[in-house]
C-alpha atoms as a PDB file:
ATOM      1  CA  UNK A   1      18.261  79.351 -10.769  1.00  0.00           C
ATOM      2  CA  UNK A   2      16.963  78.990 -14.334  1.00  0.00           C
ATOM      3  CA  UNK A   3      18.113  76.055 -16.497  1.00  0.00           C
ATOM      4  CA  UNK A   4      17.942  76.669 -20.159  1.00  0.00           C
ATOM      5  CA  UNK A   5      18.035  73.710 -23.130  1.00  0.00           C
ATOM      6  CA  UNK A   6      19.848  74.999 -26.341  1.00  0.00           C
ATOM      7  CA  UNK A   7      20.029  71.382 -27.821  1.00  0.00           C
ATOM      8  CA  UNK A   8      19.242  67.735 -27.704  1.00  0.00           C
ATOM      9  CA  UNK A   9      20.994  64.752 -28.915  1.00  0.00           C
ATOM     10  CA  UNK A  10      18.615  63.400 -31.815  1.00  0.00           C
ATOM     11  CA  UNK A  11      20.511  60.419 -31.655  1.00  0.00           C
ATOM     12  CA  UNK A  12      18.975  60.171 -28.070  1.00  0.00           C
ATOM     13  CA  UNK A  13      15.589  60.915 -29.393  1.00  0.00           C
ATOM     14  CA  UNK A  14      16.072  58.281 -32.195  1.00  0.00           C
ATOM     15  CA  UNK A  15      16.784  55.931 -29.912  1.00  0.00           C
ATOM     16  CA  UNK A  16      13.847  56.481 -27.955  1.00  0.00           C
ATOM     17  CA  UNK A  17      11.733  55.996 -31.051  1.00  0.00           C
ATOM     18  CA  UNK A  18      13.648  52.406 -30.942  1.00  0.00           C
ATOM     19  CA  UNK A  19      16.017  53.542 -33.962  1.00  0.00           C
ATOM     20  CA  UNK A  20      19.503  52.676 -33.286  1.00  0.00           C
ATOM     21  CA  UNK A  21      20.877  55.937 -34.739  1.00  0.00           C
ATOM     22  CA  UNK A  22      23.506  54.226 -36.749  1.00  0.00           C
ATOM     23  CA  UNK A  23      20.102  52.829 -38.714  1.00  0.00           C
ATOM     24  CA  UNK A  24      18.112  55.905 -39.355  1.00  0.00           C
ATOM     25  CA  UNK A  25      18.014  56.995 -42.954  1.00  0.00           C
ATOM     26  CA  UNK A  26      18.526  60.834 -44.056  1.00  0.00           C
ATOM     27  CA  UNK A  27      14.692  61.307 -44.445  1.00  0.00           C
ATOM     28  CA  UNK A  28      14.147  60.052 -40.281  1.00  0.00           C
ATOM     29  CA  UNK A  29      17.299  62.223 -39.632  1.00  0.00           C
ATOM     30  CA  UNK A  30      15.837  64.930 -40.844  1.00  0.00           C
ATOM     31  CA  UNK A  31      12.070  64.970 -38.746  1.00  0.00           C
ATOM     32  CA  UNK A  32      14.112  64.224 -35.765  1.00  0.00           C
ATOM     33  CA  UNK A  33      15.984  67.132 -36.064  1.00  0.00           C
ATOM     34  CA  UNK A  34      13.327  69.288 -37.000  1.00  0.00           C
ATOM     35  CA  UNK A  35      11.129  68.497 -34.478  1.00  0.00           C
ATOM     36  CA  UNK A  36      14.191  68.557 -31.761  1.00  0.00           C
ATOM     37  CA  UNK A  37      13.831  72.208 -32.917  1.00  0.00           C
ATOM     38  CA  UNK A  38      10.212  72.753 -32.361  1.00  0.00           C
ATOM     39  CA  UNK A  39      10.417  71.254 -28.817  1.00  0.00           C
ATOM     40  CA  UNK A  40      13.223  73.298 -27.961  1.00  0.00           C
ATOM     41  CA  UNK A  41      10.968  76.369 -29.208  1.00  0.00           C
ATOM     42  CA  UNK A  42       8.107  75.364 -27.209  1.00  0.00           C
ATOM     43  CA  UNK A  43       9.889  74.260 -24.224  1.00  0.00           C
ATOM     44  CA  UNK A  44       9.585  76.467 -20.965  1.00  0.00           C
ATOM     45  CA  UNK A  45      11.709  74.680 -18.168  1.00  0.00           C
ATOM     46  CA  UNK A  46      11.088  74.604 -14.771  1.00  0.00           C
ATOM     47  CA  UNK A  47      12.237  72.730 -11.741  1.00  0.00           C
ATOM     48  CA  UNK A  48      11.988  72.845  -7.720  1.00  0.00           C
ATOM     49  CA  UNK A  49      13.958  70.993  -5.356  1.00  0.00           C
ATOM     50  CA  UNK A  50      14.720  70.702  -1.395  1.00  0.00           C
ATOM     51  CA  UNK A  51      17.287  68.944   0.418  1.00  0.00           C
ATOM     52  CA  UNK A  52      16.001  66.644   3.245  1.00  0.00           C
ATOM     53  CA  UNK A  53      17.498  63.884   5.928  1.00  0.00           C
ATOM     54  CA  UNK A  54      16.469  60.622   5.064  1.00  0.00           C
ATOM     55  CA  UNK A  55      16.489  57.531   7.451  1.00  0.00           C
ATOM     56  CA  UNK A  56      16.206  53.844   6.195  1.00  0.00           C
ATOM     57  CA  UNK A  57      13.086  51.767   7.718  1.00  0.00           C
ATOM     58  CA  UNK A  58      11.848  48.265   7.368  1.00  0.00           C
ATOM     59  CA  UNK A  59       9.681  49.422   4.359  1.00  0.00           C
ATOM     60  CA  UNK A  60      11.635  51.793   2.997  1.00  0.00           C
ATOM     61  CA  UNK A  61      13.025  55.671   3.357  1.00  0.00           C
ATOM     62  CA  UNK A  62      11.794  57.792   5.517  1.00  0.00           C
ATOM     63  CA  UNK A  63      12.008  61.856   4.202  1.00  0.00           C
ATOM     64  CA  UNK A  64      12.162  64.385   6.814  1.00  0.00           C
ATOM     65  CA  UNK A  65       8.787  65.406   7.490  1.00  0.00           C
ATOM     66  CA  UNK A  66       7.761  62.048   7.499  1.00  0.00           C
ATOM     67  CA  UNK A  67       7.112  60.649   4.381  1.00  0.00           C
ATOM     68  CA  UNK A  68       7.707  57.109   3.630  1.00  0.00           C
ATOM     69  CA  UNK A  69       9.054  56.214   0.114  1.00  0.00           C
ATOM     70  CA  UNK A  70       8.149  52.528   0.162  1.00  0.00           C
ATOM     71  CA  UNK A  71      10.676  49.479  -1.606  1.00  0.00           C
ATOM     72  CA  UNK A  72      14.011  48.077  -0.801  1.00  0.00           C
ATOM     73  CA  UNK A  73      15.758  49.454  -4.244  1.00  0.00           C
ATOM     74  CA  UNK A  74      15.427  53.092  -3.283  1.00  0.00           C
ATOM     75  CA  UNK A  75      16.633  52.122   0.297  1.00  0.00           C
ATOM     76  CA  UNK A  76      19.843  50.160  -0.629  1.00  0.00           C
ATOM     77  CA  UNK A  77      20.387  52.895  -3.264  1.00  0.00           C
ATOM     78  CA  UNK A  78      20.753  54.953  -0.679  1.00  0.00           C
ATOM     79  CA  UNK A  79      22.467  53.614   1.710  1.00  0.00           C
ATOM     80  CA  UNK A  80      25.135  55.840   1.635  1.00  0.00           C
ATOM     81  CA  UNK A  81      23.424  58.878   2.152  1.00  0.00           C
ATOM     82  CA  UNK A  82      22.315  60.419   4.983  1.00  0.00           C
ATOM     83  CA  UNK A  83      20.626  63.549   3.310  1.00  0.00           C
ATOM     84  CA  UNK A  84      18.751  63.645  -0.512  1.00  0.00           C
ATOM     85  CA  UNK A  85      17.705  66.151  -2.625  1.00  0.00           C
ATOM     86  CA  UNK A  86      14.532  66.122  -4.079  1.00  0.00           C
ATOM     87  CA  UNK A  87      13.358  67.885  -7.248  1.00  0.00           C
ATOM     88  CA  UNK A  88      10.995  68.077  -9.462  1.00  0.00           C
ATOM     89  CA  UNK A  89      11.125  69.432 -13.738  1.00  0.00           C
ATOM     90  CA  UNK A  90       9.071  70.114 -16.491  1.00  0.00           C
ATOM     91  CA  UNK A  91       9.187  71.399 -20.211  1.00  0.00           C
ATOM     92  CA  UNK A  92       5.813  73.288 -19.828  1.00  0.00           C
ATOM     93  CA  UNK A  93       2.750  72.557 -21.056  1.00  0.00           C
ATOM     94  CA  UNK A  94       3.391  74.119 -24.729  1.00  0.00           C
ATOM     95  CA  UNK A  95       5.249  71.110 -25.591  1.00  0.00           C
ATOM     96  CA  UNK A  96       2.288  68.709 -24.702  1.00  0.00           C
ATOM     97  CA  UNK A  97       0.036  71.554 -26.873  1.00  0.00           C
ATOM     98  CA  UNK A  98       2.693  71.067 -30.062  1.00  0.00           C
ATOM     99  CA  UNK A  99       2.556  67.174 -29.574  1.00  0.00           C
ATOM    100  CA  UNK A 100      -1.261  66.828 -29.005  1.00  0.00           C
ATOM    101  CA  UNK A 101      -1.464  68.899 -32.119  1.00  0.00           C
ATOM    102  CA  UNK A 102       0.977  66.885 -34.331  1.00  0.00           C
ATOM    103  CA  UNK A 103      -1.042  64.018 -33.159  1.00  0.00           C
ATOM    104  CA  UNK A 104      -4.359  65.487 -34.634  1.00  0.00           C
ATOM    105  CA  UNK A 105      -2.282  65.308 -38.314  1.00  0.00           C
ATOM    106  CA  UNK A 106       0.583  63.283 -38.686  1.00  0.00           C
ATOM    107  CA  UNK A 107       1.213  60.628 -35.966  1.00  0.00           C
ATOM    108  CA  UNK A 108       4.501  59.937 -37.437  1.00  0.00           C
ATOM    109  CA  UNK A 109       6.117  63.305 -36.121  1.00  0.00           C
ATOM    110  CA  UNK A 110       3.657  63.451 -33.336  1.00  0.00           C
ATOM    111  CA  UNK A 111       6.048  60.484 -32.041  1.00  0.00           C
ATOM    112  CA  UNK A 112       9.720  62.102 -33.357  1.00  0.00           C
ATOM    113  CA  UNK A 113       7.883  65.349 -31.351  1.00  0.00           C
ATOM    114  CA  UNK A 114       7.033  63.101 -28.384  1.00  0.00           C
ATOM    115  CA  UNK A 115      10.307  61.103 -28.332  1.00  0.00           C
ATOM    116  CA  UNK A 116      12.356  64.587 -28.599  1.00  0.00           C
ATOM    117  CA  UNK A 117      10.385  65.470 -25.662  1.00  0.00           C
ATOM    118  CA  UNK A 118      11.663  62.966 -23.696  1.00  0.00           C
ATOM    119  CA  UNK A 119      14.997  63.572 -24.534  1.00  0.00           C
ATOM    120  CA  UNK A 120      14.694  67.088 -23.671  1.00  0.00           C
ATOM    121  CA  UNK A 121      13.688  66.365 -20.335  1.00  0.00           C
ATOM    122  CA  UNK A 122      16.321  63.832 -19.505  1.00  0.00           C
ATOM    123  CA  UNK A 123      19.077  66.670 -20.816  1.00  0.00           C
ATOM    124  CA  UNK A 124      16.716  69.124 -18.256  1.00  0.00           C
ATOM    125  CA  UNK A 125      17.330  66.922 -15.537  1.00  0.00           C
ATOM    126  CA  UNK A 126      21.135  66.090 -16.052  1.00  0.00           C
ATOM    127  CA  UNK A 127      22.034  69.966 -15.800  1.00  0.00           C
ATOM    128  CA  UNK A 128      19.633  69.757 -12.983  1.00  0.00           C
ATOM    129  CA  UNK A 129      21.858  67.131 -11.643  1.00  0.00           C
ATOM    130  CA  UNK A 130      25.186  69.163 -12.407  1.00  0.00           C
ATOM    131  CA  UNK A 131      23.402  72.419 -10.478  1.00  0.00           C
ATOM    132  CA  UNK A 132      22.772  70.479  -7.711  1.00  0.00           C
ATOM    133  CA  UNK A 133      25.970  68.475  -7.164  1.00  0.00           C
ATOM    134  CA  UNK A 134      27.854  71.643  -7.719  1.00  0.00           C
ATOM    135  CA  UNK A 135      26.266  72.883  -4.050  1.00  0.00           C
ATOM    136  CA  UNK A 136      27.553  70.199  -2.062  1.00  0.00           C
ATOM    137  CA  UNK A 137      31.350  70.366  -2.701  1.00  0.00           C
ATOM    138  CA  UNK A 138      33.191  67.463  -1.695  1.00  0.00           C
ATOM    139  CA  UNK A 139      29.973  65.161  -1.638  1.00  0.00           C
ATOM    140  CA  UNK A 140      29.551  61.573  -3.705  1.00  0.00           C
ATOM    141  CA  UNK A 141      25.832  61.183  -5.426  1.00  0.00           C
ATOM    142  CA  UNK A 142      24.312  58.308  -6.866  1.00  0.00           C
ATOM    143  CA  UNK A 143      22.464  58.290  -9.822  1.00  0.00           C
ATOM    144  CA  UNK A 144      18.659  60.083  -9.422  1.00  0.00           C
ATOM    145  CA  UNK A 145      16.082  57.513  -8.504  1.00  0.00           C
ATOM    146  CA  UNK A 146      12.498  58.191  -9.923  1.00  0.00           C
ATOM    147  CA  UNK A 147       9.235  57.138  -8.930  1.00  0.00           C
ATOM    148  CA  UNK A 148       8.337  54.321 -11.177  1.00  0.00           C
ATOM    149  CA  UNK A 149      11.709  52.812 -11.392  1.00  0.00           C
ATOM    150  CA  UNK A 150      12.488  49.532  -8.986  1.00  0.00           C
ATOM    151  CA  UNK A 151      10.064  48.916  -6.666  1.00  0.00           C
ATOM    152  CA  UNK A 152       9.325  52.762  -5.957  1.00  0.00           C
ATOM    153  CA  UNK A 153       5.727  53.464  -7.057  1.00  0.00           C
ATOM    154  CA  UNK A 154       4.288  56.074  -9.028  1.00  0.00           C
ATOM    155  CA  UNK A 155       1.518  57.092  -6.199  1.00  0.00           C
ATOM    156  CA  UNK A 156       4.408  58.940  -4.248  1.00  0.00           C
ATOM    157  CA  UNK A 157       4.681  61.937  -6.881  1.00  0.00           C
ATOM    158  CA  UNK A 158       1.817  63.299  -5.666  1.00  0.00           C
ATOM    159  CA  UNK A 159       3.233  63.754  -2.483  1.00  0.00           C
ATOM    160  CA  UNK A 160       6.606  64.645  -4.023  1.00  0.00           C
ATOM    161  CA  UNK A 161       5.167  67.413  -5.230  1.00  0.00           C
ATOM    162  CA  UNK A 162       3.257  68.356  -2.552  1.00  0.00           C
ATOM    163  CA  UNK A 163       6.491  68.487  -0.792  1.00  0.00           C
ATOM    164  CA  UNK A 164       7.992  70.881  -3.126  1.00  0.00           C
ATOM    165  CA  UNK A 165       5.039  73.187  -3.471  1.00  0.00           C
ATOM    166  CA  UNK A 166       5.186  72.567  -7.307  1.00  0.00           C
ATOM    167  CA  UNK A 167       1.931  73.104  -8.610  1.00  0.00           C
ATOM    168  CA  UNK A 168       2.556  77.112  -6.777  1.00  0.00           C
ATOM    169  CA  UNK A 169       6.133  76.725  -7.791  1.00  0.00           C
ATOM    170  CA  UNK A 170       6.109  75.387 -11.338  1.00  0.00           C
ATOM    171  CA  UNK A 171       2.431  74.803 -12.291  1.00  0.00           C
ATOM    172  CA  UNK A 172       3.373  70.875 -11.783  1.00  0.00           C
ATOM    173  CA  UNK A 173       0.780  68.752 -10.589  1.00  0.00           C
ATOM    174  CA  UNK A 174      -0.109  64.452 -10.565  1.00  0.00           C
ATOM    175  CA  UNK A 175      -3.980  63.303 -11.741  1.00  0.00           C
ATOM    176  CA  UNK A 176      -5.235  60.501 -10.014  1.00  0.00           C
ATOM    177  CA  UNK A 177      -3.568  57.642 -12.305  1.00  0.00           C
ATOM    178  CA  UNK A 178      -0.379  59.385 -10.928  1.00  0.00           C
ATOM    179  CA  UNK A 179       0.883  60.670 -14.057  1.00  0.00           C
ATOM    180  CA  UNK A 180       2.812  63.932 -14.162  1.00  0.00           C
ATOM    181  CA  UNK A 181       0.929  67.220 -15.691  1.00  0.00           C
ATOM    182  CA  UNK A 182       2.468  68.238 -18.133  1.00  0.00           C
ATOM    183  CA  UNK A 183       3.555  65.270 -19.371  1.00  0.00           C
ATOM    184  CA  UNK A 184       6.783  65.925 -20.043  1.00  0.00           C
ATOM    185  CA  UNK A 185       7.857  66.110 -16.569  1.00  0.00           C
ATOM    186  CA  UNK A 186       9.802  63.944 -14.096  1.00  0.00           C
ATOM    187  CA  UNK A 187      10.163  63.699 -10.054  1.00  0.00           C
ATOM    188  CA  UNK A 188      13.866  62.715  -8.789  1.00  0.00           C
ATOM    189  CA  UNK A 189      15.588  62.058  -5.655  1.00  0.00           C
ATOM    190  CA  UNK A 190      19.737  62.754  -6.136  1.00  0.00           C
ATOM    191  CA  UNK A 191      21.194  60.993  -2.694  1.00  0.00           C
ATOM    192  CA  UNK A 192      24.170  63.190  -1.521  1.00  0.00           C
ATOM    193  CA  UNK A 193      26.381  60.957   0.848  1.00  0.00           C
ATOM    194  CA  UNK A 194      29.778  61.949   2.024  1.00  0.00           C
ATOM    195  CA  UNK A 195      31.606  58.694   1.286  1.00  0.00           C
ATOM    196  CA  UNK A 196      33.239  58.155  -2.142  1.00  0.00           C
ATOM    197  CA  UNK A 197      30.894  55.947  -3.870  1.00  0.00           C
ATOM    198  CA  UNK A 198      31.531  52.384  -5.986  1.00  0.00           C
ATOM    199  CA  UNK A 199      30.513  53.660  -9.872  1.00  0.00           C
ATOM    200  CA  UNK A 200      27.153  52.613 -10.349  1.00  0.00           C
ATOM    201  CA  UNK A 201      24.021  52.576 -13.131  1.00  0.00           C
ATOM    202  CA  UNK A 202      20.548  51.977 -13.170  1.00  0.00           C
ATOM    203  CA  UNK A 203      19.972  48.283 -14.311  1.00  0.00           C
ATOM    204  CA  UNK A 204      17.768  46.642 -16.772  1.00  0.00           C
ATOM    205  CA  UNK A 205      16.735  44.115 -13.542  1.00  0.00           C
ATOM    206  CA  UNK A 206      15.044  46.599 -11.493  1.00  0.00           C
ATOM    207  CA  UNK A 207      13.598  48.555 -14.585  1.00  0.00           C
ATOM    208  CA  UNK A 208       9.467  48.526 -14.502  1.00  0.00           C
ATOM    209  CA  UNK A 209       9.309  48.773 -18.198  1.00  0.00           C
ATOM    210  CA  UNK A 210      11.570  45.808 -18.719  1.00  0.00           C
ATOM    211  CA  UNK A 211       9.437  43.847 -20.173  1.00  0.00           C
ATOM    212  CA  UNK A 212       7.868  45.658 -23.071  1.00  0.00           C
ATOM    213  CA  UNK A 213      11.388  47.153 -23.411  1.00  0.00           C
ATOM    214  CA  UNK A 214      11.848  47.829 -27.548  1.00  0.00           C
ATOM    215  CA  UNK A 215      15.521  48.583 -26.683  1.00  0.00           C
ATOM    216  CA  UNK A 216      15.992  45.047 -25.196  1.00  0.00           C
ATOM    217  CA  UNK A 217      13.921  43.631 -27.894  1.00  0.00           C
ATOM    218  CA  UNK A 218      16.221  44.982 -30.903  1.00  0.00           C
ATOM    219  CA  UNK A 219      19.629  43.634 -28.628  1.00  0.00           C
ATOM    220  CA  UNK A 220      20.310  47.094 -27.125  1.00  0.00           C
ATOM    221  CA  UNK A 221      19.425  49.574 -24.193  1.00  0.00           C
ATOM    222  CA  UNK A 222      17.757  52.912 -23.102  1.00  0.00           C
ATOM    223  CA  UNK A 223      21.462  54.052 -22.308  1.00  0.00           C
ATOM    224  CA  UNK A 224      20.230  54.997 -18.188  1.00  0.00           C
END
């Protein structure tokens, strides 16, 4: 099924740009919102998914089919869940084009362009999410798990994709540092388990951009 994106919260995008919203003068309010309308423009979503069995091993979870997604986080995250499903999205490549051009000119909106981007594809994958819960009636799902979060490592989106035939399906493909092309793309696994869940979120602790975080460094968070 196609998934459209009519809007994005700029107030999401701002904070990506490590702006609390409640900050950002009239003049930042405005690029933001400008630019939330080019990416929109530009934007071509896509996504592919599967549902699979998955089985908890010493290192990890094992996806039917065999592959091993190595790390204890994913593995306790899903611990409930006997099946998963896995899906890949993307904006497209013309949003990379429109931010790759910005950054050629003005590398103040080439990062308002970037960091509406991201909030596109975060509002991509929530509707995602809603699609894909609504196809399991009467099922409890934890929060999608990415490759790069916890102790999951990027090296299994290759294989991710491979799974879901994405670069056929969606033109989505990994180079060999493991990043996602186009950039503005993401790999998920949504557990589906059929016992009511504890309400849960994803945690600063097992974050792998902790660190560096600007959120945590101006007293706030990402909002995941």
């Amino acid at each position: 099924m196609a998934i459209t994106i009519s809007r994005l919260d700029p107030g999401e995008a701002l904070r990506y740009m490590g702006c609390p919203p409640e900050k950002a003068g009239e003049e930042l309010w405005g690029l933001v919102e400008e630019c939330a309308g080019q990416v929109l423009s530009a934007a071509v979503p896509r996504w592919a998914w599967r549902v699979l069995e998955v089985t908890p091993e010493e290192g990890g979870v094992r996806l039917e089919g065999g592959l091993l997604l190595p790390g204890a986080d994913l593995k306790g995250h899903l611990s409930s869940c006997r099946r998963a499903a896995v899906f890949c999205a993307t904006l497209g490549a013309g949003v990379d084009t429109l931010i790759r051009r910005a950054e050629q000119l003005d590398m103040s909106r080439a990062l308002a362009l970037d960091c509406c981007a991201s909030a596109a594809v975060e509002e991509l994958c929530d509707r995602i999410e809603l699609e894909l819960q609504g196809k399991f009636p009467g099922c409890f799902f934890p929060y999608r798990f990415s490759p790069g979060y916890g102790d999951l490592p990027l090296e299994v989106q290759g294989e991710l994709l491979e799974l879901l035939d994405a670069p056929r399906r969606v033109g989505l493909c990994a180079n060999q540092s493991a990043l996602l092309t186009p950039r503005k793309s993401v790999t998920a696994i949504l557990g589906i388990s059929e016992e009511k869940l504890e309400p849960s979120h994803r945690s600063c602790l097992g974050c792998p951009a902790r660190e560096g975080c600007q959120y945590r460094k101006a007293g706030g968070h990402c909002g995941l």
